[in-house]
N, C-alpha and C. Protein backbone atom coordinates (compact mmCIF):
# COMPACT_ATOMS: atom_id res chain seq x y z
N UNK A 1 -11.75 -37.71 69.78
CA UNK A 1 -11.88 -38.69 68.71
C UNK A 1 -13.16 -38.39 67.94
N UNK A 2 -13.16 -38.39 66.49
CA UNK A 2 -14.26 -37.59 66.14
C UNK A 2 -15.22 -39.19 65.94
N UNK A 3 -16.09 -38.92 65.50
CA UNK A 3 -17.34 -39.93 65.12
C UNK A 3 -17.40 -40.08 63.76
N UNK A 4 -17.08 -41.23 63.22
CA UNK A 4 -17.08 -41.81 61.62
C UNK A 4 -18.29 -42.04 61.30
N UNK A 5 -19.46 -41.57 62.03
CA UNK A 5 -20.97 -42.17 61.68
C UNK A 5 -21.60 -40.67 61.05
N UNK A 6 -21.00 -39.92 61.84
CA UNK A 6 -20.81 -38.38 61.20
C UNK A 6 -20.62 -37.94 60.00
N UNK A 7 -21.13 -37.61 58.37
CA UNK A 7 -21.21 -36.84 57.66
C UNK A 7 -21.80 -35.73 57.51
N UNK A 8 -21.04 -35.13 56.57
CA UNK A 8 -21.89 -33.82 56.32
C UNK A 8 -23.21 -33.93 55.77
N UNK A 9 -23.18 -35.05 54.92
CA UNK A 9 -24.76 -35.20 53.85
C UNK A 9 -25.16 -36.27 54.94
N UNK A 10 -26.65 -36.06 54.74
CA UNK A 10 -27.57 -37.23 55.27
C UNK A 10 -27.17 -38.53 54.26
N UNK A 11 -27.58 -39.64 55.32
CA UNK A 11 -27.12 -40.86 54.03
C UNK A 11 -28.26 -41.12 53.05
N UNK A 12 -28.17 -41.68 52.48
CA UNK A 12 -29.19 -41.71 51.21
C UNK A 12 -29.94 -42.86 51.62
N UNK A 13 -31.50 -42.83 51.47
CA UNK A 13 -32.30 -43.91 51.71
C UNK A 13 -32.82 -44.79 50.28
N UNK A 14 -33.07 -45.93 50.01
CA UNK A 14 -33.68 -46.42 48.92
C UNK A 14 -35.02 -45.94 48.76
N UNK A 15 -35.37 -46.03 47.84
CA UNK A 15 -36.67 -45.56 47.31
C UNK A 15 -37.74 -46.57 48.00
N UNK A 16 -38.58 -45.91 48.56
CA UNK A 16 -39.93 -46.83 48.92
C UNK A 16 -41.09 -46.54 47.90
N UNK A 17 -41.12 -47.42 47.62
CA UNK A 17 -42.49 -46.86 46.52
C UNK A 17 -43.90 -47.08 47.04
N UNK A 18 -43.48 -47.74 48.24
CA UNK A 18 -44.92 -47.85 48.92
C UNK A 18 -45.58 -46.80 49.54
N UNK A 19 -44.70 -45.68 49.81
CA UNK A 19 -44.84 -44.70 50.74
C UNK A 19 -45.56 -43.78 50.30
N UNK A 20 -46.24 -42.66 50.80
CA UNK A 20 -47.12 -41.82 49.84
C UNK A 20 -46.30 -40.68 49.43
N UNK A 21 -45.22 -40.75 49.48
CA UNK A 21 -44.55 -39.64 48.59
C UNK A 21 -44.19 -40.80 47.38
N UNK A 22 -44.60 -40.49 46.09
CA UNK A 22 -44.11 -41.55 45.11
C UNK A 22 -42.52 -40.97 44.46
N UNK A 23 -42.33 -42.20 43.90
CA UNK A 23 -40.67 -42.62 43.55
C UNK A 23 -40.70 -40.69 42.49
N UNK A 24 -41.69 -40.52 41.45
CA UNK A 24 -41.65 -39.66 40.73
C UNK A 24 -41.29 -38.38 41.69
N UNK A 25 -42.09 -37.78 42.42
CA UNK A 25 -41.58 -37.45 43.51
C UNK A 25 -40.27 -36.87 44.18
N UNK A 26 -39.74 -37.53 44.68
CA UNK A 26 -38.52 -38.25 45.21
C UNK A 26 -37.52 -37.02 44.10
N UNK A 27 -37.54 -38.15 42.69
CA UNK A 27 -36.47 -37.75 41.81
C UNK A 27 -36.34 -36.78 41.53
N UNK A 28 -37.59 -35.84 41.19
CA UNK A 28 -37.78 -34.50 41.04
C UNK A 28 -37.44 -33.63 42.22
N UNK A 29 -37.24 -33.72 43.50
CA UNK A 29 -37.09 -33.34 44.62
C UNK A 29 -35.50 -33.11 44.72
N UNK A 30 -34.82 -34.47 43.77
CA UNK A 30 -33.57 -34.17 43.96
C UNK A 30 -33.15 -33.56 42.80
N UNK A 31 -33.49 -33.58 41.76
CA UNK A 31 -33.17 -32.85 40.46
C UNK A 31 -33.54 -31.31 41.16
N UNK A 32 -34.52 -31.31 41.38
CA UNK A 32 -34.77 -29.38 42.64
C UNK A 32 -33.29 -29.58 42.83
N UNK A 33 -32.99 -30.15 44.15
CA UNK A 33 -32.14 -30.09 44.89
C UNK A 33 -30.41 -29.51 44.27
N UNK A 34 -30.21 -30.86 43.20
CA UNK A 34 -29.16 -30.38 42.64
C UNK A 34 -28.91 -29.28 41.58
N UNK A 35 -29.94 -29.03 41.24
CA UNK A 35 -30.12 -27.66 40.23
C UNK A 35 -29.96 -28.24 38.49
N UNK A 36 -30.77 -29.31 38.84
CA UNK A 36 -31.46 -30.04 37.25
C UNK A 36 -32.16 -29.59 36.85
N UNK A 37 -33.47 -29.15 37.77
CA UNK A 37 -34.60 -29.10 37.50
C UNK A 37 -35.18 -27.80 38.28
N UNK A 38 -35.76 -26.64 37.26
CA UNK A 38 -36.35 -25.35 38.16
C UNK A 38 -37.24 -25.84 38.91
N UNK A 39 -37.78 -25.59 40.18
CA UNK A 39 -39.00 -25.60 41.02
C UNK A 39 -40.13 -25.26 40.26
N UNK A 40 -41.24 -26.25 40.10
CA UNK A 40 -42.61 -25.40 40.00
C UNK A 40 -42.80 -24.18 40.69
N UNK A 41 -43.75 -23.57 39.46
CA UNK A 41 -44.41 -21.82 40.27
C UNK A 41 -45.54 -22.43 40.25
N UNK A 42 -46.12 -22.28 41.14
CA UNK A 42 -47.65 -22.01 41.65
C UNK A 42 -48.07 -21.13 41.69
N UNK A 43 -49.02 -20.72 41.50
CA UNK A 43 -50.18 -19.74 41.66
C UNK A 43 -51.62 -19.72 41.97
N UNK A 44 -51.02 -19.45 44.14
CA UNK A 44 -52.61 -20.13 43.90
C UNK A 44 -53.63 -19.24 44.26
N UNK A 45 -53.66 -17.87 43.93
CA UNK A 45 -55.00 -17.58 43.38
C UNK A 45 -55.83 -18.06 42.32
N UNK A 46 -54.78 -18.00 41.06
CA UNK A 46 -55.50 -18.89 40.11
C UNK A 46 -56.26 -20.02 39.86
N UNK A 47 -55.25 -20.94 41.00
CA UNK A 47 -55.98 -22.35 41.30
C UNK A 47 -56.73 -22.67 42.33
N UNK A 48 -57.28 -21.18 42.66
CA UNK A 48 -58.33 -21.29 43.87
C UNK A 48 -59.49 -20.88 42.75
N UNK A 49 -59.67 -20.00 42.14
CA UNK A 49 -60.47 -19.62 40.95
C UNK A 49 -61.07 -20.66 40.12
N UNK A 50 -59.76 -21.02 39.75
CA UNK A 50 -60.31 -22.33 38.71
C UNK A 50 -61.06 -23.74 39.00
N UNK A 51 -60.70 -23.31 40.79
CA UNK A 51 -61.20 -24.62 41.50
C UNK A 51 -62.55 -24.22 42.13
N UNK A 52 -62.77 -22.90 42.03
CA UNK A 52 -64.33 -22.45 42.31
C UNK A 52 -64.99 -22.48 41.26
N UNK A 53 -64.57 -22.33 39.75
CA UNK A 53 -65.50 -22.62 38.61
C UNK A 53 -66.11 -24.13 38.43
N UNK A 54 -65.51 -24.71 38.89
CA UNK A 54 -65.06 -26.52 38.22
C UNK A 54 -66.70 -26.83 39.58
N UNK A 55 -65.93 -26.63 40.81
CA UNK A 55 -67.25 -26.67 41.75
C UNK A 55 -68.75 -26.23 41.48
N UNK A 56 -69.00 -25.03 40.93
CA UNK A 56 -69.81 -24.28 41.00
C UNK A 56 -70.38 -24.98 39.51
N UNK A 57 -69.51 -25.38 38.58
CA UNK A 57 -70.23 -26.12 37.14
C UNK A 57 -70.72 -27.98 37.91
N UNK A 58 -69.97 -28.31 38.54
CA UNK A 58 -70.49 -29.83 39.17
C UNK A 58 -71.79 -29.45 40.21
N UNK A 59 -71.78 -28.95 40.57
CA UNK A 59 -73.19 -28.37 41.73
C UNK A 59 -74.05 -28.27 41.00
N UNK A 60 -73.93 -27.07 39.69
CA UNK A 60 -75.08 -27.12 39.21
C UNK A 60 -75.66 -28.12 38.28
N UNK A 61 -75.13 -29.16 37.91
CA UNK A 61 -75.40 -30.12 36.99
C UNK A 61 -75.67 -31.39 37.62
N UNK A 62 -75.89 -31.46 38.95
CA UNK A 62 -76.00 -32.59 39.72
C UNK A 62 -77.62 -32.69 39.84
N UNK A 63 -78.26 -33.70 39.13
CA UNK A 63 -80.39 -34.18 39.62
C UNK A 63 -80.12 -35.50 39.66
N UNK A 64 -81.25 -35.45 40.08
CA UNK A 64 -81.54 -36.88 40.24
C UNK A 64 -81.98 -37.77 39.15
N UNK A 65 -81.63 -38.78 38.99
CA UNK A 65 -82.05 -39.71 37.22
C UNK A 65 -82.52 -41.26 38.00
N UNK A 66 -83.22 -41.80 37.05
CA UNK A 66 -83.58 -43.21 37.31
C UNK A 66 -84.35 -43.49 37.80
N UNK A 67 -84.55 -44.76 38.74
CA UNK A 67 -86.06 -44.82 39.37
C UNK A 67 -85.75 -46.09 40.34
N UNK A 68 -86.41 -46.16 40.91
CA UNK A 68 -86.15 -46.99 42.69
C UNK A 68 -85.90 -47.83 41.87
N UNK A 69 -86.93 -48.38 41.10
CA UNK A 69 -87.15 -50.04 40.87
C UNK A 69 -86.01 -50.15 39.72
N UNK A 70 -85.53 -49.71 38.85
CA UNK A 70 -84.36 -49.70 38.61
C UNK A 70 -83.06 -50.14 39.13
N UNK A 71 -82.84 -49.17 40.34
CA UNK A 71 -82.29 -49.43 41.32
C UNK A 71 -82.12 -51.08 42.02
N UNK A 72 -83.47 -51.07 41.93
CA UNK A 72 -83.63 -52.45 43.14
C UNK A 72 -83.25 -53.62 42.14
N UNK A 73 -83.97 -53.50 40.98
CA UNK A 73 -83.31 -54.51 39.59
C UNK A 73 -81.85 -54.34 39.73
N UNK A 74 -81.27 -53.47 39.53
CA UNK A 74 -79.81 -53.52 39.40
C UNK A 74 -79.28 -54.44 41.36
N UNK A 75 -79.75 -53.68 41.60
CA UNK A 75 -79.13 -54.77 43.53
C UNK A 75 -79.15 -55.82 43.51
N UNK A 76 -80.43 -56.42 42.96
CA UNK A 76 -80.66 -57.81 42.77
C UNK A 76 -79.46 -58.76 41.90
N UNK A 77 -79.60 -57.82 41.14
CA UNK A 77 -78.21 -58.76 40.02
C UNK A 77 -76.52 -58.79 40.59
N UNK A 78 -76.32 -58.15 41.72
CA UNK A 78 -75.56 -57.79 42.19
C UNK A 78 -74.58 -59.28 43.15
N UNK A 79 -73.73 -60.03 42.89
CA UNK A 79 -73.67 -60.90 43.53
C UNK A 79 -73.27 -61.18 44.73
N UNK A 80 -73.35 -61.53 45.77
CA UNK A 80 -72.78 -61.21 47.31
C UNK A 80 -71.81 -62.03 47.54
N UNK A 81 -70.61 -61.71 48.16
CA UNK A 81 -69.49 -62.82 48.68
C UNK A 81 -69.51 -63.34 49.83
């Protein structure tokens, strides 16, 4: 006797949008799937490159600005819950 709980396709789940794969996600995954939508190309030398320039320009542009008492003026105004 075969099993009626048995398909070939997985059953389909509703969208959680809470989940950290978002709904956008999801749709695009199945547009992949059904042949809507080409797969992104990646390339990640490039985006290892581009992600060592971006670093190497934030490093060097990082000093220090302002002044304690500044600081301590701004805390003060700061309201506590």
């Amino acid at each position: 006797m075969a099993d009626k709980n048995q398909d070939s396709k997985p059953a389909q789940q509703p969208y959680d949008t809470e989940s950290e794969e978002s709904f956008d996600a999801k749709v695009l995954s199945e547009e992949i799937q059904e042949g809507a939508q080409d797969a992104p190309k990646v390339n990640s030398e490039d985006d290892y490159a581009a992600s060592k320039q971006f670093s190497e320009a934030q490093g060097s542009e990082s000093k220090a600005s302002g002044s304690p008492d500044q600081f301590r003026d701004m805390a003060k105004q700061v309201k506590r819950k």
